[in-house]
N, C-alpha and C. Protein backbone atom coordinates (compact mmCIF):
# COMPACT_ATOMS: atom_id res chain seq x y z
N UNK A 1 37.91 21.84 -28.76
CA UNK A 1 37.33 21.01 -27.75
C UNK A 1 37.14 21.75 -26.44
N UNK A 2 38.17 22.90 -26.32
CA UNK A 2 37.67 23.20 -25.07
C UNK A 2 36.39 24.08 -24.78
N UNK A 3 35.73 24.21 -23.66
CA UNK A 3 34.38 24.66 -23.21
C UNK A 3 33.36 23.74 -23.93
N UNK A 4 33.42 22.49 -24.19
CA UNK A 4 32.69 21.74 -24.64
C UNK A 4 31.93 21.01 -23.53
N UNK A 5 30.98 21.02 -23.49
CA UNK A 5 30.21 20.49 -22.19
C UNK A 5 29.98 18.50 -22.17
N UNK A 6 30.16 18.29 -21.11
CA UNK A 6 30.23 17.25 -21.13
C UNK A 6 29.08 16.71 -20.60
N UNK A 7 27.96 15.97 -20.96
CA UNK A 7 26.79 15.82 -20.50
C UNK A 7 26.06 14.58 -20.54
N UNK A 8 26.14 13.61 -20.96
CA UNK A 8 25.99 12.56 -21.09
C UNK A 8 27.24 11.49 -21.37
N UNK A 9 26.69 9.95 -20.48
CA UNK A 9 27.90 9.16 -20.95
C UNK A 9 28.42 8.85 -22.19
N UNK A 10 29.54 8.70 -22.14
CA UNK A 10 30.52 8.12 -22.91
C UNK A 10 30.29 9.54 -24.39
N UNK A 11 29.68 10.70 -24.24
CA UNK A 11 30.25 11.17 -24.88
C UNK A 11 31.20 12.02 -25.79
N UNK A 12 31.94 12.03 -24.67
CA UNK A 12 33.11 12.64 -24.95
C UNK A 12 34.34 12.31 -23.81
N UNK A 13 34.55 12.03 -22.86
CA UNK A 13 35.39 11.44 -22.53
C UNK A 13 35.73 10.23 -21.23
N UNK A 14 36.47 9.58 -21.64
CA UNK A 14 37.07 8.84 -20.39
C UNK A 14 38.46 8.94 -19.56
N UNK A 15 38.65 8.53 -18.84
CA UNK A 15 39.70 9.04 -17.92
C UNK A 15 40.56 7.91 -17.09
N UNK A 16 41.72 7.94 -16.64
CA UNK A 16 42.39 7.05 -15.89
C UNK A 16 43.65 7.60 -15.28
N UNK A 17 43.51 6.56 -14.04
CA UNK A 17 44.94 6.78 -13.53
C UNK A 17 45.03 5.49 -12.38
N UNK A 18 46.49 5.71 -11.93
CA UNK A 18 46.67 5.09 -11.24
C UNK A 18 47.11 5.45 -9.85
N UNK A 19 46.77 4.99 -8.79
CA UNK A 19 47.25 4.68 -7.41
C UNK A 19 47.91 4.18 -7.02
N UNK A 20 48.99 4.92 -6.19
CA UNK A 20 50.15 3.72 -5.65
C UNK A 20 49.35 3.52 -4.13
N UNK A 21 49.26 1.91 -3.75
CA UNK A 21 48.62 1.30 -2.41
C UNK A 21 49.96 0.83 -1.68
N UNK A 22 50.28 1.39 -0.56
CA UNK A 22 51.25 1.20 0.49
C UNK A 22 51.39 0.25 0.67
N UNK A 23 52.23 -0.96 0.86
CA UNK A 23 52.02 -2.02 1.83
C UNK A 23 53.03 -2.38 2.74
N UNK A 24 53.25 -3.70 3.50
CA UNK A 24 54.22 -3.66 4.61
C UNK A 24 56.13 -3.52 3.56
N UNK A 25 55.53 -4.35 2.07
CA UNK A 25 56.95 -4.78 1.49
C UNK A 25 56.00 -4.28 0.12
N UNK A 26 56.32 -2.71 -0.31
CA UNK A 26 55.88 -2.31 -1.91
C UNK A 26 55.11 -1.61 -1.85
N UNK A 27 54.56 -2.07 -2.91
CA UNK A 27 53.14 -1.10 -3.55
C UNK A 27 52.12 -2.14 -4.60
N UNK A 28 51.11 -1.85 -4.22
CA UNK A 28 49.81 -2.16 -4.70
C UNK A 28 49.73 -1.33 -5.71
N UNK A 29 49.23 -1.48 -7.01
CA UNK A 29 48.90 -0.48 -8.27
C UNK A 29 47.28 -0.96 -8.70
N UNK A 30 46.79 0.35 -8.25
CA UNK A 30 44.81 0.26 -8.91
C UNK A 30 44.96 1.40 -9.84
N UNK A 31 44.04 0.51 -10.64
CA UNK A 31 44.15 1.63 -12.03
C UNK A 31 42.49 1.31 -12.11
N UNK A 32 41.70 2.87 -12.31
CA UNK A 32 40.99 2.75 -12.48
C UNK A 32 40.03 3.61 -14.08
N UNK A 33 39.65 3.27 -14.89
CA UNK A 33 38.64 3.81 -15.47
C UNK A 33 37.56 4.89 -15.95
N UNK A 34 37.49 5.72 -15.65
CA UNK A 34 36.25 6.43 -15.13
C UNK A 34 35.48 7.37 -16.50
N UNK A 35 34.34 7.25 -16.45
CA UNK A 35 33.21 7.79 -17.18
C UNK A 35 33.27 9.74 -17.15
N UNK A 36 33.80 10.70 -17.64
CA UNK A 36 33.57 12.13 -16.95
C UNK A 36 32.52 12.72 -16.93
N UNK A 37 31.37 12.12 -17.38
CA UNK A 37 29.88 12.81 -17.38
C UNK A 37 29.53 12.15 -16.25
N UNK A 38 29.72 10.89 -15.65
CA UNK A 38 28.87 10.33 -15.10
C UNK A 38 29.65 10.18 -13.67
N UNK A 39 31.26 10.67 -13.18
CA UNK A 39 32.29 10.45 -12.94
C UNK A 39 31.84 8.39 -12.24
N UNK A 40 31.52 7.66 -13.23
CA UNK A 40 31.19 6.64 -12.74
C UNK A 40 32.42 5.66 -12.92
N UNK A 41 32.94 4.76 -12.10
CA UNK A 41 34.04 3.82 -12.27
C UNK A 41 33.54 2.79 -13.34
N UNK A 42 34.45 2.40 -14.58
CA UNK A 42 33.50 1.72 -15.29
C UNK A 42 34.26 0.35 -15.06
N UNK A 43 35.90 0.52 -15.08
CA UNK A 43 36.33 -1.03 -14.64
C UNK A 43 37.69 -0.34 -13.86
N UNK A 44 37.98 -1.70 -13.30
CA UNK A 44 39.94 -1.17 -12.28
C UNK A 44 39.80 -2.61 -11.79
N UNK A 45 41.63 -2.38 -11.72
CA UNK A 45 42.31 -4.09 -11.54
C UNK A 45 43.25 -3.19 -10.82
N UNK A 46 43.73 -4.45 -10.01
CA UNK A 46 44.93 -4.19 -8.91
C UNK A 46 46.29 -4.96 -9.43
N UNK A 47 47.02 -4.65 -9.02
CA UNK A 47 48.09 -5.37 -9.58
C UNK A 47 49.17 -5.19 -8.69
N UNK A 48 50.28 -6.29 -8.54
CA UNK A 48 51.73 -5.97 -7.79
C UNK A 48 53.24 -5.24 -8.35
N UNK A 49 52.26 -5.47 -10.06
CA UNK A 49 53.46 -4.72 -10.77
C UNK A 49 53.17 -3.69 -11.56
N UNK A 50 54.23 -2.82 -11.79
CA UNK A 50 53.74 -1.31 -12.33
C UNK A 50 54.10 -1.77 -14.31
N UNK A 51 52.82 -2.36 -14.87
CA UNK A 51 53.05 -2.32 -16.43
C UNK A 51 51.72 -1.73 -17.25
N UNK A 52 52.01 -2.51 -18.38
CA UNK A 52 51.24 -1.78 -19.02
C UNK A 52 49.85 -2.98 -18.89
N UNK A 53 49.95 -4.07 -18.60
CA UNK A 53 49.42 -5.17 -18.71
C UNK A 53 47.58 -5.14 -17.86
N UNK A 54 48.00 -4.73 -17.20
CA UNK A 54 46.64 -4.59 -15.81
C UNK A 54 45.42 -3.60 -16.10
N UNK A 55 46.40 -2.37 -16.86
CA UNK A 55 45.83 -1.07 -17.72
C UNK A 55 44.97 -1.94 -18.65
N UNK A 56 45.74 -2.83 -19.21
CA UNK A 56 44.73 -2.74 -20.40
C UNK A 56 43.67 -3.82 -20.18
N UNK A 57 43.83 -4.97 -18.87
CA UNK A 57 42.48 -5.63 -19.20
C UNK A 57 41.56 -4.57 -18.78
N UNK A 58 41.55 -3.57 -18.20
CA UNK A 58 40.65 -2.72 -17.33
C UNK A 58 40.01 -1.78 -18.35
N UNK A 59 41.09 -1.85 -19.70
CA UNK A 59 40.43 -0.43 -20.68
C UNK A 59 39.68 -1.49 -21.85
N UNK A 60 39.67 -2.77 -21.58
CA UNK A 60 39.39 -3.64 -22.26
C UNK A 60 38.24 -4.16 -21.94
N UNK A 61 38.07 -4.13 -20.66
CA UNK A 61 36.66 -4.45 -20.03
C UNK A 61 35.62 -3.41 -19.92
N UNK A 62 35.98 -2.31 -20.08
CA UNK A 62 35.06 -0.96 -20.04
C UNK A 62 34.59 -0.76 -21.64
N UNK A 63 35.39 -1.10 -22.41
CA UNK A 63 35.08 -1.01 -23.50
C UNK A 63 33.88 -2.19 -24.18
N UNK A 64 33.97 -2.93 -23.46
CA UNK A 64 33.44 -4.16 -23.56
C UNK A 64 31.91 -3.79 -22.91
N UNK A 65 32.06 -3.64 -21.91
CA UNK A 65 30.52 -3.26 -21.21
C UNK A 65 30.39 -2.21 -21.36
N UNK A 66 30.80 -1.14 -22.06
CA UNK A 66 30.03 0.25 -22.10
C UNK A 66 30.21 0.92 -23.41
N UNK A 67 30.95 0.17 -24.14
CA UNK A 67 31.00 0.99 -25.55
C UNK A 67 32.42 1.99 -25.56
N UNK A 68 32.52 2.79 -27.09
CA UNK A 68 34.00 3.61 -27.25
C UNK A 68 32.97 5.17 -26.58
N UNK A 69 34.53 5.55 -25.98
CA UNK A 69 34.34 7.11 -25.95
C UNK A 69 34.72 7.66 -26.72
N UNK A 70 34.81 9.28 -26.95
CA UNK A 70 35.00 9.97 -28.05
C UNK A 70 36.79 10.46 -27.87
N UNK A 71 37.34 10.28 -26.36
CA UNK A 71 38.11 10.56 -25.90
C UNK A 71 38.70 9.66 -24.85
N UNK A 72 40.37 9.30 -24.53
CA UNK A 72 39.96 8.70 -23.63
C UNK A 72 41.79 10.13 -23.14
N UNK A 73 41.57 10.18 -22.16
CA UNK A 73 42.52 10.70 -21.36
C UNK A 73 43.67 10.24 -20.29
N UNK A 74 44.88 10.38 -20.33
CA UNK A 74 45.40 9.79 -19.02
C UNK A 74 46.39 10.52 -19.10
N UNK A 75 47.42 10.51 -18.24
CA UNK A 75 48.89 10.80 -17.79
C UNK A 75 49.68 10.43 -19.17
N UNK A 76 50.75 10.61 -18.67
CA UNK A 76 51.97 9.76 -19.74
C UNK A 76 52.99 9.11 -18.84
N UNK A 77 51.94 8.48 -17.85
CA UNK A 77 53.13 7.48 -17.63
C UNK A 77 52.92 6.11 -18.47
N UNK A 78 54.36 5.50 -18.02
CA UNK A 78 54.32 4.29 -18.62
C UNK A 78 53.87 3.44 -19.12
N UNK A 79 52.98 2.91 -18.43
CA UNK A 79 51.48 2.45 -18.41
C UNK A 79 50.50 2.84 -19.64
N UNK A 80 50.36 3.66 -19.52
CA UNK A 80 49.91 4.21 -20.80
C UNK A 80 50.32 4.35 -22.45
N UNK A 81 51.55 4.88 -22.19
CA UNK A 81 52.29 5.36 -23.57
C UNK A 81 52.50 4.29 -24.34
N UNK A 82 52.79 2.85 -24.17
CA UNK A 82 53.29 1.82 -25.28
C UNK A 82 52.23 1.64 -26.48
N UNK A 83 52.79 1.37 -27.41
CA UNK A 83 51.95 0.50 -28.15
C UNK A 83 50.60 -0.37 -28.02
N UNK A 84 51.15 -0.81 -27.37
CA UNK A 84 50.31 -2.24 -27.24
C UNK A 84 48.82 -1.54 -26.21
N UNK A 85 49.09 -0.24 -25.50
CA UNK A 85 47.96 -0.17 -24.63
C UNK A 85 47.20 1.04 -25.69
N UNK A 86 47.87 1.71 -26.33
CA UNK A 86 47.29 3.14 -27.19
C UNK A 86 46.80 2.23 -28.59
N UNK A 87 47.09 1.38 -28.76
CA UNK A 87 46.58 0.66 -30.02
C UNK A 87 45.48 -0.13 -29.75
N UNK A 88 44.97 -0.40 -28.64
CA UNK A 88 43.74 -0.70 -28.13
C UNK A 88 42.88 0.54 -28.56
N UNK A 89 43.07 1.52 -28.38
CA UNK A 89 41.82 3.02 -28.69
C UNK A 89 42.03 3.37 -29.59
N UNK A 90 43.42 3.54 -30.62
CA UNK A 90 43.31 3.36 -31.83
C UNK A 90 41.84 2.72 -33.06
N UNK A 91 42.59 1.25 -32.41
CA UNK A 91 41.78 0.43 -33.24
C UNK A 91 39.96 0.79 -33.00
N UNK A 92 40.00 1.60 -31.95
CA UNK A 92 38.60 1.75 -31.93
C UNK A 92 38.07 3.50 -32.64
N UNK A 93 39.26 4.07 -32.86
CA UNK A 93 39.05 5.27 -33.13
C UNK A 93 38.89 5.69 -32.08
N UNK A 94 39.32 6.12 -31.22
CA UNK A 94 39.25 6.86 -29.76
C UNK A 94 40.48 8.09 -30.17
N UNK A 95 39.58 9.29 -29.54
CA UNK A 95 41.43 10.36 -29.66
C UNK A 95 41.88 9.75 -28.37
N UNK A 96 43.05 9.97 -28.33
CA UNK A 96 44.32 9.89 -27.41
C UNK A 96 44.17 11.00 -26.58
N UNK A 97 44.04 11.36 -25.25
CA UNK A 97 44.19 12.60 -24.90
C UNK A 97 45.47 12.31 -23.38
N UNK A 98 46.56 12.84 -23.42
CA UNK A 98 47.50 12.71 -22.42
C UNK A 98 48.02 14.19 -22.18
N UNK A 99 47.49 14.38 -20.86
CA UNK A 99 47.67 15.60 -20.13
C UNK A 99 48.64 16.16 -20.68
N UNK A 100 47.97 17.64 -20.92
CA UNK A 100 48.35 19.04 -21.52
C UNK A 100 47.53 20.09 -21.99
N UNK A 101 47.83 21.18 -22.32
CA UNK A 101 46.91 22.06 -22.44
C UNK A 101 45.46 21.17 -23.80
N UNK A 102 43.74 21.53 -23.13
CA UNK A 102 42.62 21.07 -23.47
C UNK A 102 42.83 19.44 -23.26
N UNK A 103 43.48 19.32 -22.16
CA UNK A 103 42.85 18.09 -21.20
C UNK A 103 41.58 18.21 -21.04
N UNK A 104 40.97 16.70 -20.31
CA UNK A 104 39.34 16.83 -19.85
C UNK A 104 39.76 18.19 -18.92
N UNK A 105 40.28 18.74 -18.13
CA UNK A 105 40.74 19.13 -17.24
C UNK A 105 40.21 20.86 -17.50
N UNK A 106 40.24 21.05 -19.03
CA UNK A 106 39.97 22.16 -19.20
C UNK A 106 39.03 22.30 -20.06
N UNK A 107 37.67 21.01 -19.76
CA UNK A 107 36.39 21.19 -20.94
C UNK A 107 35.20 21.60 -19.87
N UNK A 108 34.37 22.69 -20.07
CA UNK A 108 33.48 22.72 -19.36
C UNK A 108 32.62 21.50 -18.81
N UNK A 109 32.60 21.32 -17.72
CA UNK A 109 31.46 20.38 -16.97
C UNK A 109 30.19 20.91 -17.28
N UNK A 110 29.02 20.22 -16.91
CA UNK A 110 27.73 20.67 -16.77
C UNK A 110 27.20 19.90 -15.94
């Protein structure tokens, strides 16, 4: 996969993460989505709590309005790793990609 050019949407990967948002008492959590050909936001939800729950209406709604990627990428945090959120891309045939060597990180752009 790596030096594979990425050139059109959705075909080859998607991407996510999350933001911690400051506030007077906590943190705000935006998790957002994103397209890597197009770096376009495809969905993101805010949330007051750090789960897996918020992730997935957001990977649920992108999937919904834009179709499967060939890849979808993220961290390994929490959020990510359970069941219940990786069996969403499963069931669609999506690879799993969670940072490490031939991340999106290391596929040629174009």
């Amino acid at each position: 996969m790596r030096l594979r050019a990425i050139d059109r949407p959705n075909q080859m990967a998607w991407c996510s993460d999350i933001i911690y948002i400051s506030m007077r008492r906590g943190f705000l959590y935006l998790v957002a989505i994103m397209d890597r050909a197009t770096r376009r936001i495809l969905a993101w939800r805010l949330s007051n709590a750090m789960d897996a729950g918020f992730c997935i209406q957001a990977l649920r709604e992108a999937l919904t309005r834009y179709g499967s990627p060939e890849i979808f990428n993220t961290d390994q945090g929490s959020q990510f790793t359970p069941p219940r959120f990786t069996e969403v891309l499963e069931e669609r045939q999506i690879h799993i990609s969670m940072d490490d060597r031939g991340r999106w990180h290391d596929i040629n752009r174009v």
